[in-house]
Protein backbone atom coordinates (compact mmCIF):
# COMPACT_ATOMS: atom_id res chain seq x y z
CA UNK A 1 17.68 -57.34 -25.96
CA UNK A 2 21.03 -58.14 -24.36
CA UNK A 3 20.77 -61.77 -25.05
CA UNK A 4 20.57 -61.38 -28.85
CA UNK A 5 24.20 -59.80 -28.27
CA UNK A 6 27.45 -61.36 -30.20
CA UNK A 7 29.37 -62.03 -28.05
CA UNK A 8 32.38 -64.07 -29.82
CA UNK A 9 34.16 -62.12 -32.82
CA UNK A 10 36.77 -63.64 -35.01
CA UNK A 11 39.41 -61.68 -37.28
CA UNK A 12 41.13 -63.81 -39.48
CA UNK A 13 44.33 -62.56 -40.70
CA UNK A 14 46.54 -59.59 -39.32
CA UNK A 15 48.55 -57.40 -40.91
CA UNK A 16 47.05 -53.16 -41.19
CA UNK A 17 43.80 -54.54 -42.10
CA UNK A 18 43.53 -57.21 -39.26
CA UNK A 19 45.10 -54.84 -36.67
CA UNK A 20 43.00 -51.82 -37.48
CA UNK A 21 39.89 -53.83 -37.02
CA UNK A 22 40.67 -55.57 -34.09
CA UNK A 23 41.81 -52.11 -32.06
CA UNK A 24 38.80 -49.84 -33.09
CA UNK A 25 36.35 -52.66 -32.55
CA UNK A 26 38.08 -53.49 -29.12
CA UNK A 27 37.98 -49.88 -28.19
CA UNK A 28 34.27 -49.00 -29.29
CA UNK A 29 33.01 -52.49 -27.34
CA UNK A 30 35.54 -53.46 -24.86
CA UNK A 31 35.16 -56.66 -22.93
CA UNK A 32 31.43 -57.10 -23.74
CA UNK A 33 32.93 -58.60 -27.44
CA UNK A 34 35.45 -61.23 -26.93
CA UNK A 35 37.66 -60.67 -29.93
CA UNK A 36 40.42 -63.03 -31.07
CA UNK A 37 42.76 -62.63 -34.61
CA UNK A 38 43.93 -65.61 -36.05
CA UNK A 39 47.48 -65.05 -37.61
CA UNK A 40 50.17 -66.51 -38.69
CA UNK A 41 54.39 -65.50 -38.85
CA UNK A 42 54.78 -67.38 -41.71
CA UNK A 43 52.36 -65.93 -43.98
CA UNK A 44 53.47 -62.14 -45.17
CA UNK A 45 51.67 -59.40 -45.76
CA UNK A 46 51.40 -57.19 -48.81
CA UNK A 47 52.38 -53.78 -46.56
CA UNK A 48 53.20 -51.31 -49.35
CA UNK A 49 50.37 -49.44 -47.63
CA UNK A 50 52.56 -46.19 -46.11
CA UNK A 51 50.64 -43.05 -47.64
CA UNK A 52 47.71 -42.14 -46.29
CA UNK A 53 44.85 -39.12 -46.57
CA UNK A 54 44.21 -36.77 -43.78
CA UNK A 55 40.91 -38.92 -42.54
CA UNK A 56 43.59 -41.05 -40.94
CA UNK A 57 43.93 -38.58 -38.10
CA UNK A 58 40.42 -39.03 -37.23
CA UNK A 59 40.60 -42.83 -37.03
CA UNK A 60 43.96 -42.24 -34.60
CA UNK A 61 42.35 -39.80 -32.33
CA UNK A 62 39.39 -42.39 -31.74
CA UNK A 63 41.81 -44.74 -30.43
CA UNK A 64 43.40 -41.97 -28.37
CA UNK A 65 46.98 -42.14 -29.64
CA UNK A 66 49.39 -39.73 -29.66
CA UNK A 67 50.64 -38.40 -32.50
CA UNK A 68 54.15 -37.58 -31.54
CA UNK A 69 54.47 -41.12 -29.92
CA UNK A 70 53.41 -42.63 -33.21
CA UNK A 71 55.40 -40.90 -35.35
CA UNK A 72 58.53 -41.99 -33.11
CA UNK A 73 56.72 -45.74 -33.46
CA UNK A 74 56.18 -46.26 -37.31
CA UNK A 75 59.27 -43.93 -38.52
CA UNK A 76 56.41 -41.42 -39.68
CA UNK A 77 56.30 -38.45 -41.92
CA UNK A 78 54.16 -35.64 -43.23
CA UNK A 79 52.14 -35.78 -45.90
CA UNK A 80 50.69 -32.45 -47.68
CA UNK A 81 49.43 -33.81 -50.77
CA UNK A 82 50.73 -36.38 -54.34
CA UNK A 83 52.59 -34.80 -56.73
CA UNK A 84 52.24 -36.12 -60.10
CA UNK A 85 54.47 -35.96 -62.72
CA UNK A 86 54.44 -36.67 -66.16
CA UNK A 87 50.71 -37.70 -65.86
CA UNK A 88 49.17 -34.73 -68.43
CA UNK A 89 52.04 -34.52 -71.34
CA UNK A 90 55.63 -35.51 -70.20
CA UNK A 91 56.84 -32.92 -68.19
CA UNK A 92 54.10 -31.61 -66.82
CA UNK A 93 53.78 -31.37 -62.59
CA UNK A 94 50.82 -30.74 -60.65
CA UNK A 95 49.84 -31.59 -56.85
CA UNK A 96 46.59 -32.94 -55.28
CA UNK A 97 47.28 -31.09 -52.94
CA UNK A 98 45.22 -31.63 -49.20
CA UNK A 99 42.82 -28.85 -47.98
CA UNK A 100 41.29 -25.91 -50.15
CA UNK A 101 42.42 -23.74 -52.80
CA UNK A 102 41.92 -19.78 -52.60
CA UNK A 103 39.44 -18.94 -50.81
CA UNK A 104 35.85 -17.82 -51.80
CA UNK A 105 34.18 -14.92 -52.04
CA UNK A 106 30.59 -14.45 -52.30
CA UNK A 107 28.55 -16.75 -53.97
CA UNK A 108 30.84 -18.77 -56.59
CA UNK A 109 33.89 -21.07 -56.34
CA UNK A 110 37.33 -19.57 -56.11
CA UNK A 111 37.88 -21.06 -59.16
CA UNK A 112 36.10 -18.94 -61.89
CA UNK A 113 37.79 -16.08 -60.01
CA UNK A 114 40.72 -17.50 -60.68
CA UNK A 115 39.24 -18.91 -64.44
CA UNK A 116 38.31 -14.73 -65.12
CA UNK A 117 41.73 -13.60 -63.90
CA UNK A 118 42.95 -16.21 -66.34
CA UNK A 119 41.08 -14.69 -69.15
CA UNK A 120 42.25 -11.45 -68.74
CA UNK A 121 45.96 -12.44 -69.34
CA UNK A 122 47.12 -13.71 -65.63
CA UNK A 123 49.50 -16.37 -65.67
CA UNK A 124 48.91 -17.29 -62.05
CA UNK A 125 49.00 -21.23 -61.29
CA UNK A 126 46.02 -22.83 -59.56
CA UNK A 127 48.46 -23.78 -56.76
CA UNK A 128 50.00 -20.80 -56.18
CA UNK A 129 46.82 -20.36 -53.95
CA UNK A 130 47.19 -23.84 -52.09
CA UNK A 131 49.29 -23.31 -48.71
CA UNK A 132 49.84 -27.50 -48.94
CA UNK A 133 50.99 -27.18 -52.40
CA UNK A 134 53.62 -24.41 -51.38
CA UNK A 135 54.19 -25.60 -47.64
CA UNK A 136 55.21 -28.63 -49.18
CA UNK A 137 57.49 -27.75 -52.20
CA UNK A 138 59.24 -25.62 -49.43
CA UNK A 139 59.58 -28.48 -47.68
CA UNK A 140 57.91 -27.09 -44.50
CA UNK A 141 55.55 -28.20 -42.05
CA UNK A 142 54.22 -27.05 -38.61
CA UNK A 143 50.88 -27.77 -37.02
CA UNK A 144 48.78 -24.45 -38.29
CA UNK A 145 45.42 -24.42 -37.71
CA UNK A 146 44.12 -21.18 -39.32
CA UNK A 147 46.76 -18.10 -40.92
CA UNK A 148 46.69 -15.90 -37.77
CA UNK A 149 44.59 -12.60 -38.20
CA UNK A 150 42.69 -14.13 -41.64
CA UNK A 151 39.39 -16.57 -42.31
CA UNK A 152 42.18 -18.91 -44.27
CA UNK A 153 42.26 -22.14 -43.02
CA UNK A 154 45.77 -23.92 -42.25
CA UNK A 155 47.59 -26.90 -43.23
CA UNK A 156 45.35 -30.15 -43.80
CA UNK A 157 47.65 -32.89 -43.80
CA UNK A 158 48.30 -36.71 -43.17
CA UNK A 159 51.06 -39.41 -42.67
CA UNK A 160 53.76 -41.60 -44.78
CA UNK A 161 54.64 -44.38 -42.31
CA UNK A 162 55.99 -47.92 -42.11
CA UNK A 163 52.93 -50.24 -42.20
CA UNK A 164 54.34 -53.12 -40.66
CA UNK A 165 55.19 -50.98 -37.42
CA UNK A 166 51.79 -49.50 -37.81
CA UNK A 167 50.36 -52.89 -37.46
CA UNK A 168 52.27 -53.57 -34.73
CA UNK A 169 51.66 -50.29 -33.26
CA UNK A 170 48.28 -50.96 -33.06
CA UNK A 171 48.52 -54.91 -31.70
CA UNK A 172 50.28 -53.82 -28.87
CA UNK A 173 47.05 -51.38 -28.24
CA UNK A 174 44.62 -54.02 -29.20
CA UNK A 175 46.07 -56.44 -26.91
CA UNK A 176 46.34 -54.08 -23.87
CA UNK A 177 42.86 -54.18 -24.56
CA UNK A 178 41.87 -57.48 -23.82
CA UNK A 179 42.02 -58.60 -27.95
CA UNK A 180 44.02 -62.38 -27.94
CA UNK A 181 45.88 -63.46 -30.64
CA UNK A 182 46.25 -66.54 -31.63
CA UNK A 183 49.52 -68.04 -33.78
CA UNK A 184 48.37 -70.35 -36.76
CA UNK A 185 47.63 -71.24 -40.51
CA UNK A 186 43.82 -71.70 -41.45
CA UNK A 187 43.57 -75.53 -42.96
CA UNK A 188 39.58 -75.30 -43.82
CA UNK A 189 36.49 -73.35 -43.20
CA UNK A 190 33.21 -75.19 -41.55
CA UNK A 191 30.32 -73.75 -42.86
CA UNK A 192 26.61 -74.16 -40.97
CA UNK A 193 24.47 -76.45 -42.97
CA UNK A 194 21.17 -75.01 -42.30
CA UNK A 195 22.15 -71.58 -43.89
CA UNK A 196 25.72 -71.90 -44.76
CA UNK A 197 27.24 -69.45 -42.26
CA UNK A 198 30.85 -70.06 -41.29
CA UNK A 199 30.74 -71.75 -37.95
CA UNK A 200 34.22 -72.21 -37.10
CA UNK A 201 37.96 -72.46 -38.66
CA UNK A 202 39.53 -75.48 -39.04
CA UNK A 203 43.67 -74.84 -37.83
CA UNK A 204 46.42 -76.97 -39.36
CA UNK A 205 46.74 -78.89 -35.55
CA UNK A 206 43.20 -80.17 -35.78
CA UNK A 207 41.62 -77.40 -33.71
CA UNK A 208 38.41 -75.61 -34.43
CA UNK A 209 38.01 -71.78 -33.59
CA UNK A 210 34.17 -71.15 -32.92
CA UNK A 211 32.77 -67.48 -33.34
CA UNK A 212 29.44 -65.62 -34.31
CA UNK A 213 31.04 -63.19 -36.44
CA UNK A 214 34.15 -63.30 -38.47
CA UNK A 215 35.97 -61.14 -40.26
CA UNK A 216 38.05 -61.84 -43.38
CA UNK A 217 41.46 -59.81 -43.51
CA UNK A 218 43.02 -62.79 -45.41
CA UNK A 219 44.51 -60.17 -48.24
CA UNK A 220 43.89 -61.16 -51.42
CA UNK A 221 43.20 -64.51 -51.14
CA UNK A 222 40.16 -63.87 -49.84
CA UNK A 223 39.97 -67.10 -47.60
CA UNK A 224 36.40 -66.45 -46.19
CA UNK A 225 34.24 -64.05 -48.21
CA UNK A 226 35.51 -65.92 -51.68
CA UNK A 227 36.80 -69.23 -50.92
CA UNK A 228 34.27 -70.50 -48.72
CA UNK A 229 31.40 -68.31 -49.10
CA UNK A 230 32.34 -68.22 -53.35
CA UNK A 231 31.15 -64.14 -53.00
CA UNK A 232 32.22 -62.72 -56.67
CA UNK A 233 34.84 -60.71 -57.71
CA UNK A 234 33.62 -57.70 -59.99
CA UNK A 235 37.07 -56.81 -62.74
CA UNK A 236 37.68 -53.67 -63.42
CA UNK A 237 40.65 -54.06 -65.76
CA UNK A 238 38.89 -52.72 -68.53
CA UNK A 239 39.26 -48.99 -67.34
CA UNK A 240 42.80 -50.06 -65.12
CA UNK A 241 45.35 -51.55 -66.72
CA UNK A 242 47.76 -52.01 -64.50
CA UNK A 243 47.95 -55.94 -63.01
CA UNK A 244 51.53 -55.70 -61.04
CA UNK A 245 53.55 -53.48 -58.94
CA UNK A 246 57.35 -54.29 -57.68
CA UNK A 247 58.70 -52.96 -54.56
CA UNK A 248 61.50 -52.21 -52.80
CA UNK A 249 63.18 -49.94 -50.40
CA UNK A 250 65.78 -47.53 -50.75
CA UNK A 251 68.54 -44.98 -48.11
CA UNK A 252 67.37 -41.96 -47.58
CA UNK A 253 69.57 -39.38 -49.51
CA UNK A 254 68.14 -36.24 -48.59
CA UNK A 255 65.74 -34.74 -45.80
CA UNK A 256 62.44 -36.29 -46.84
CA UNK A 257 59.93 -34.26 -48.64
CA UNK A 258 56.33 -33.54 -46.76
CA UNK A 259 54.43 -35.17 -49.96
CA UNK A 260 54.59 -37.80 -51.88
CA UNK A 261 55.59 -38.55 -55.52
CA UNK A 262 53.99 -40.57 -58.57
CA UNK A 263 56.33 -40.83 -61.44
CA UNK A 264 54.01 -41.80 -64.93
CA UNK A 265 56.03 -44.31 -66.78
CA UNK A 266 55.83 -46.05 -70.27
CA UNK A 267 53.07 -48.85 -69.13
CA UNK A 268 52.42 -47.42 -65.38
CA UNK A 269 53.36 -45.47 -62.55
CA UNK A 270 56.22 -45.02 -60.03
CA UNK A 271 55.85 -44.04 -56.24
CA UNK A 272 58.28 -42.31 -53.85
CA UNK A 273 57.11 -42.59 -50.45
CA UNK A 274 59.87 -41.00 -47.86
CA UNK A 275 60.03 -42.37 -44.44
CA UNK A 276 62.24 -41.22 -41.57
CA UNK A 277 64.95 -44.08 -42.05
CA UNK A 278 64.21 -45.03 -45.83
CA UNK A 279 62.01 -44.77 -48.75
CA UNK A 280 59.01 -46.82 -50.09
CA UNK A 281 59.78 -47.00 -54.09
CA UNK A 282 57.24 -49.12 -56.03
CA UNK A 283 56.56 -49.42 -59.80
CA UNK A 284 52.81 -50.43 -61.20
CA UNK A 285 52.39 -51.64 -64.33
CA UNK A 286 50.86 -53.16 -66.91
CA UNK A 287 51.80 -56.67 -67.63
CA UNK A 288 50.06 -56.25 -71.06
CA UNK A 289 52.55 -53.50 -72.22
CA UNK A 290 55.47 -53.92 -70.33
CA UNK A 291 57.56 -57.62 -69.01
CA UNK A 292 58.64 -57.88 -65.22
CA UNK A 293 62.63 -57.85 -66.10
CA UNK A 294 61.89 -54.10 -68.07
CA UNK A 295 59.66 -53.15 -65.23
CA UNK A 296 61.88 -53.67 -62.29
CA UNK A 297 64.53 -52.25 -63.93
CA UNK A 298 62.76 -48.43 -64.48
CA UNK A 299 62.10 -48.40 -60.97
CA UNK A 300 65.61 -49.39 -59.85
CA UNK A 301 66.82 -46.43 -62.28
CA UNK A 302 64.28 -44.53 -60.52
CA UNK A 303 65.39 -44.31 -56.91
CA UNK A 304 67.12 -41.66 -55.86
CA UNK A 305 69.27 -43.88 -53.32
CA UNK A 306 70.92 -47.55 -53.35
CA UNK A 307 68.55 -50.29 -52.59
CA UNK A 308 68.19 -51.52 -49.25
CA UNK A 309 65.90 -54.69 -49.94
CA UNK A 310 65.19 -56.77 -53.54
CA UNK A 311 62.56 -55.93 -55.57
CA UNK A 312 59.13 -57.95 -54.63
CA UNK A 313 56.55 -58.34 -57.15
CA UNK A 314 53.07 -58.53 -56.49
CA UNK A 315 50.41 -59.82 -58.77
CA UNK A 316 46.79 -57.97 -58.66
CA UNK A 317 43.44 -57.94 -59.79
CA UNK A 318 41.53 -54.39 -59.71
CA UNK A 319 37.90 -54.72 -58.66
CA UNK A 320 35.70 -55.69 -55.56
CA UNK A 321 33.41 -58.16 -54.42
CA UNK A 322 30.14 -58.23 -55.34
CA UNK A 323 29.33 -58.30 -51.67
CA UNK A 324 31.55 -57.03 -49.12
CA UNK A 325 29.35 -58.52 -46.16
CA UNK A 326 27.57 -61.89 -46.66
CA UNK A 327 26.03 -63.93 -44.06
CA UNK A 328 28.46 -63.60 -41.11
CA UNK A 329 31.39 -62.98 -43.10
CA UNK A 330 32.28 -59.02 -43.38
CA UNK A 331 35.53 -58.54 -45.68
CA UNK A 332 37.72 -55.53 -44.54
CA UNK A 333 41.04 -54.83 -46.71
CA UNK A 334 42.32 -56.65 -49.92
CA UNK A 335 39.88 -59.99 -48.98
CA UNK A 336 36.96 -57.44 -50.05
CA UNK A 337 38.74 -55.96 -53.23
CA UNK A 338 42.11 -53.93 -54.86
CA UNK A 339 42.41 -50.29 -55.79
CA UNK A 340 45.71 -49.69 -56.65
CA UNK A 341 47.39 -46.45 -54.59
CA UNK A 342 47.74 -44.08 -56.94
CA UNK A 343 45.24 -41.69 -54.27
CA UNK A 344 46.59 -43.19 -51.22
CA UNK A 345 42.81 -44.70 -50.57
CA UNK A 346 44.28 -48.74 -49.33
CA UNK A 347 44.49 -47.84 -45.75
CA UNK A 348 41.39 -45.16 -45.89
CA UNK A 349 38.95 -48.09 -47.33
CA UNK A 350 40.13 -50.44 -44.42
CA UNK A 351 39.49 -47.14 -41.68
CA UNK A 352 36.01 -46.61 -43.86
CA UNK A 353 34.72 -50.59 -43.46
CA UNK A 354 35.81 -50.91 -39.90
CA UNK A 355 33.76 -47.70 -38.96
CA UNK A 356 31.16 -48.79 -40.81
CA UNK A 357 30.89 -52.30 -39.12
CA UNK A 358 31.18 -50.61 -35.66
CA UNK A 359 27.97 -48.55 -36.57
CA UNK A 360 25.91 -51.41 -38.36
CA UNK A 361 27.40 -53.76 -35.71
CA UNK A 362 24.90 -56.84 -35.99
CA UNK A 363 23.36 -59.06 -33.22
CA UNK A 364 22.25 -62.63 -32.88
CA UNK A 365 19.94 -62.23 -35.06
CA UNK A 366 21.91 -61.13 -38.48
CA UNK A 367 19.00 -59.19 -39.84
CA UNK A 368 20.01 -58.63 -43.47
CA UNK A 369 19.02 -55.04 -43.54
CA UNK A 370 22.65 -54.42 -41.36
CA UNK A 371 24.56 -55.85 -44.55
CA UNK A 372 22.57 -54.73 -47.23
CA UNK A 373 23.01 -50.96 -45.92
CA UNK A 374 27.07 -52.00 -45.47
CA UNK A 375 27.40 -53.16 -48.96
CA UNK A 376 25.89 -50.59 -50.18
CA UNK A 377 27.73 -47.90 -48.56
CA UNK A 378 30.80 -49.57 -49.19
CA UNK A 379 30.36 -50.21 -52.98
CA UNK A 380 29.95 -45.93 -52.88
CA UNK A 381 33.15 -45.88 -51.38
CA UNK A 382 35.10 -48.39 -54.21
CA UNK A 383 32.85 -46.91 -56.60
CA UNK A 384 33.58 -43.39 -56.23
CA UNK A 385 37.64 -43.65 -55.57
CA UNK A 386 37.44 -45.97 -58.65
CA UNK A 387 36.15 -43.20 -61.13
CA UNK A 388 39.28 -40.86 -59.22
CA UNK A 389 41.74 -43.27 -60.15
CA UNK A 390 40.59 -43.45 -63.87
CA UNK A 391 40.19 -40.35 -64.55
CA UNK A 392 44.08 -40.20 -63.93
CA UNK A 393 44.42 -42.36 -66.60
CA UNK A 394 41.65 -41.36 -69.08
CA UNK A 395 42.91 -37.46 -68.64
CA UNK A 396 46.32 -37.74 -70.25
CA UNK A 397 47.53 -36.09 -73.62
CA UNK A 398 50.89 -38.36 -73.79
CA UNK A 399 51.22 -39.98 -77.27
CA UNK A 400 54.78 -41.78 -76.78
CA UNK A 401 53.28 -44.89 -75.19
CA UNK A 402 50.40 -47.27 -76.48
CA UNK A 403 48.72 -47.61 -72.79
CA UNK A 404 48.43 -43.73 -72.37
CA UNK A 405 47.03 -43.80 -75.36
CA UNK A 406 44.96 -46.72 -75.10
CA UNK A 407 43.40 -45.01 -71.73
CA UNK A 408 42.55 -41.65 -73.51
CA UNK A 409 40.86 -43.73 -75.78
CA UNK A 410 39.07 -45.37 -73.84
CA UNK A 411 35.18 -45.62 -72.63
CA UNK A 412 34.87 -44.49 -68.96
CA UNK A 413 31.72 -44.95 -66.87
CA UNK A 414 28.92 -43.11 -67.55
CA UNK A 415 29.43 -41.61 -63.84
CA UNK A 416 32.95 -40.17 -64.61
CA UNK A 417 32.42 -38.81 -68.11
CA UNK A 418 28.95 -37.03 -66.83
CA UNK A 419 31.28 -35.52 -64.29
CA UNK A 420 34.24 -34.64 -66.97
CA UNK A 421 32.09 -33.33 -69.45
CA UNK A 422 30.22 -30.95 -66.64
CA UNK A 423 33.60 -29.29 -65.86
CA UNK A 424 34.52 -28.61 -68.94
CA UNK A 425 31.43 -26.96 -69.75
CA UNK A 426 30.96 -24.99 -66.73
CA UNK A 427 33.95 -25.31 -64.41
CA UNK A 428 31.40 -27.06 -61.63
CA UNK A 429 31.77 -30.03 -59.69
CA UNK A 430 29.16 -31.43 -57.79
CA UNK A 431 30.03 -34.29 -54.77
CA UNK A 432 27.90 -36.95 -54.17
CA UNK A 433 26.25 -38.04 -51.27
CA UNK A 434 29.44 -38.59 -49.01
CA UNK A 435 32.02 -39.71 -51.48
CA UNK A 436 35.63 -39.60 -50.23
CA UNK A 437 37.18 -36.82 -52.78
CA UNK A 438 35.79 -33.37 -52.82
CA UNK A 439 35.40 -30.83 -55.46
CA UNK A 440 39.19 -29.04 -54.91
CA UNK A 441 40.44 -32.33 -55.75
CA UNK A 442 38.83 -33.40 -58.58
CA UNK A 443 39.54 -29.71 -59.39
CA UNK A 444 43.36 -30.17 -59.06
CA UNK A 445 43.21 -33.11 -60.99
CA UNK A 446 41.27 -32.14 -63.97
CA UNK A 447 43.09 -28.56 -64.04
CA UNK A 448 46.41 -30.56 -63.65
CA UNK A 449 45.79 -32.74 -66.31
CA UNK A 450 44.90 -29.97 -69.05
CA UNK A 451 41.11 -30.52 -68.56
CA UNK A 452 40.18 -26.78 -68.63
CA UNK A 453 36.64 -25.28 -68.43
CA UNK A 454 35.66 -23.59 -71.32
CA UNK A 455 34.04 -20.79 -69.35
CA UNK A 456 33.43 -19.45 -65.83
CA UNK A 457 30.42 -18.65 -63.47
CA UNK A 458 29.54 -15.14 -64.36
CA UNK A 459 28.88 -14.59 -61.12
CA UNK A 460 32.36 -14.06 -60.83
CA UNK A 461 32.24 -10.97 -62.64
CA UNK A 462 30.43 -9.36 -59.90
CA UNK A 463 33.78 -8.17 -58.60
CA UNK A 464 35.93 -5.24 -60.21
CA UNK A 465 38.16 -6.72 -62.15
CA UNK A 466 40.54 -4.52 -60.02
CA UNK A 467 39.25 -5.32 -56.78
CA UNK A 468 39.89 -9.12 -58.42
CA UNK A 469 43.46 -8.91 -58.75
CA UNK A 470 44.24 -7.08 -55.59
CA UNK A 471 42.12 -10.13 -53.94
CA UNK A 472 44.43 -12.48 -55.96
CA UNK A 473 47.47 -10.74 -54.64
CA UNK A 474 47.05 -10.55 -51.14
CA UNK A 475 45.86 -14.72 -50.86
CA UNK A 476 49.47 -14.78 -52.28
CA UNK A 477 51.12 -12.85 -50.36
CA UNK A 478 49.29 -14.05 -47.17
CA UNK A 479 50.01 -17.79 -48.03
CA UNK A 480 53.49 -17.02 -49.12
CA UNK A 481 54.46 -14.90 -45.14
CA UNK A 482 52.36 -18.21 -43.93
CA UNK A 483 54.48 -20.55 -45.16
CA UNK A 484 57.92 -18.91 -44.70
CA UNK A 485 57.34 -18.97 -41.21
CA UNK A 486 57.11 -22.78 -40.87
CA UNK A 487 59.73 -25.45 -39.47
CA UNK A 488 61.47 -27.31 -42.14
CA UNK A 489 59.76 -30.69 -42.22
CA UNK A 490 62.89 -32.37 -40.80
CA UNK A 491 63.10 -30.14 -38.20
CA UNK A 492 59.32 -30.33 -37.24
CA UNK A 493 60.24 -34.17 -36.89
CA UNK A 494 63.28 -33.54 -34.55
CA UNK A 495 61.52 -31.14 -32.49
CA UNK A 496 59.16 -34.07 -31.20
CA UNK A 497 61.49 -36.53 -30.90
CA UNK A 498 62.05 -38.71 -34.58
CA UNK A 499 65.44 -39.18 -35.70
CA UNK A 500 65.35 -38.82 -39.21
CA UNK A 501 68.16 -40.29 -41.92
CA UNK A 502 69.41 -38.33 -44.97
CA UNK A 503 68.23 -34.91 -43.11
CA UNK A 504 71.04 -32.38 -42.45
């Protein structure tokens, strides 16, 4: 069967998405794929990509790298959880915070224990049983596997880091590796008449790049899977309003916090992302409610320190493509579709379609049984983070804006509301299959944003009510000794080696 084996693989584009392919796929096959990424200085990338989800530390320990060394490399911080703000009514806070809540006992959620305690006149918030949640409003963070002499688990957590020096992080590996890189701008695709598979890329000096498989990290632009190959583009702007975001960069004023922040504005959202030598600040927004001069200027009265770069806008479409793999053309990052980052999920969905690649990794042959399974795995993936996102939007009680209340409004898919209207009948939450968010955090969410169960499993009266609160006290008290033993975030940073701005 070896001679059915690809042996020539093409990346087109670099930036996280190009580099993220290119070093798993060079690591799972070494030199038996000859891998080359087409790239070029002159075209930038989007690289507003710096929060991530705690899956990221699988996808680094595949590639071996050390996480201290890393750090050190792409300015890197901790990340517990998102904090959103105003999001509910105006001034209401919650996190999403990683890892579980309480912890259960018996048969039934933590939850309707902590839904009956709630009944009977306890004014305990859902959080105050997350150790993320209150690890990372104290600003601490140490590496704590389990709370020592308990079942409780530790702290689940992930990264905020500089994407460009991720992406060069990971070229450097990539390269070691035997993947070359070649400098250039793409002037045409040549496309196989017999079946209209891409057979090479036509460069800007007249030269044409030859491979069996390619793979299109051309952003949104989509040079390969839409231009050539005309895949569709399936809109969901009907249930995500938002069409822009502008960024920009700000000084550190202040250690940075282990989490980040998303800010709910008139006509969008605000995030704070907190490196070691700056901050990521971006504002998305709705070009239908709110103009780009208005828009820039709430997020420039939203940083907490001066600007470092100007504002950069950048124009979006939410959705996917119809296909995310067609012929031999697979799409990985924005070329295969746009979820803005509300969850953190840009960088998760490239991790998610490189893995999946490596595992339905084609031969010769292209049987389409390897793509249809891809595409339909990935649309699960978009699918599933898409009903997250909107029910964000859709759960909101804020009646100063039209959008907010345009989006409570609004119809949501049949797959979300089934799923809202479950919790707030029974305070259950079901995953599916292998979708990316589990119950806790749709939990958070919905509990965040005033979505409350209108009763609780009443298997959860099995326990003394007694026997309840003393179990309610001691997570509390467990979590809070827990916590007040860890490192301050920016010394946890320090003690491995990061030099971090703004910290004391």
């Amino acid at each position: 069967m070896t001679q059915d084996r690809l042996r020539k693989l093409l990346i087109v584009g670099g930036g996280t998405a190009g580099w993220m392919t290119a070093a798993l796929l060079s690591r799972m096959f070494g030199r038996t794929l000859a891998i080359t990424l087409v790239e070029s200085e002159e075209i930038g990338t989007i690289g507003v990509g710096e929060a991530t989800i705690p899956p990221i530390l699988t996808f680094n320990d595949a590639l071996k790298i050390d996480e201290a060394d890393f750090l050190r490399a792409t300015q890197g911080t901790i990340k517990l959880g998102i904090q959103f703000n105003d999001w509910g009514r105006l001034g209401d806070s919650y996190m999403h915070a990683f890892g579980g809540v309480g912890h259960h006992h018996g048969l039934s959620p933590f939850v309707h224990y902590f839904l009956r305690a709630r009944a009977a006149g306890r004014t305990d918030r859902l959080w105050d049983f997350s150790l993320n949640e209150r690890a990372a409003m104290a600003g601490k963070f140490g590496k704590l596997a389990g709370i020592e002499g308990t079942p409780l688990p530790g702290l689940n957590y992930a990264y905020h880091f500089d994407a460009g020096l991720y992406a060069r992080y990971l070229r450097a590996m990539a390269e070691r590796a035997g993947v070359v890189r070649r400098e250039g701008k793409v002037a045409g695709v040549r496309l196989r008449g017999s079946d209209g598979f891409v057979e090479a890329l036509e460069m800007e000096g007249g030269e044409a790049i030859e491979a069996d498989l390619f793979v299109d990290c051309t952003g949104m632009r989509s040079l390969l899977i839409g231009e050539a190959l005309k895949v569709g583009f399936i809109d969901w702007g009907q249930w995500l309003p938002c069409d822009r975001a502008i960024a920009v960069q700000s000084e550190n004023v202040a250690p940075p916090r282990p989490y980040t922040q998303s800010f709910a504005h008139q006509a969008g959202w605000q995030w704070r992302i907190p490196l070691q030598h700056r901050t990521g600040n971006g504002h998305v927004y709705s070009s239908r409610y709110l103009g780009e001069d208005e828009a820039t200027q709430v997020l420039l009265d939203g940083l907490e320190g001066p600007a470092v770069t100007d504002p950069r806008v950048i124009r979006f479409r939410t959705g996917r493509r119809a296909k995310f793999w067609d012929r031999n053309v697979v799409a990985i990052g924005l070329s295969s579709g746009f979820l803005e980052p509300l969850e953190s999920t840009s960088i998760h969905l490239i991790q998610q379609a490189v893995v999946k690649l490596a595992t339905l990794f084609p031969d010769a042959q292209f049987d389409p049984a390897y793509a249809a399974e891809y595409n339909r795995q990935m649309v699960d993936e978009f699918d599933g983070i898409r009903d997250f996102i909107i029910l964000h939007y859709h759960a909101n009680q804020r009646d100063d804006a039209a959008m907010w209340r345009d989006c409570a409004a609004m119809a949501v898919p049949d797959s979300l509301a089934r799923r809202i209207e479950l919790f707030r009948q029974s305070g259950r939450i079901f995953r599916e299959q292998n979708e990316l968010f589990h119950e806790v955090g749709w939990m958070q969410v919905m509990i965040g944003q005033n979505i409350w169960p209108h009763r609780y499993d009443h298997m959860a009266d099995a326990l003394a009510e007694g026997k309840l609160m003393e179990f309610l006290d001691n997570l509390k008290i467990i979590m809070g000794g827990a916590v007040s033993r860890l490192p301050d975030h920016a010394a946890y940073l320090a003690s491995i080696g990061c030099n971090v701005k703004g910290a004391a």
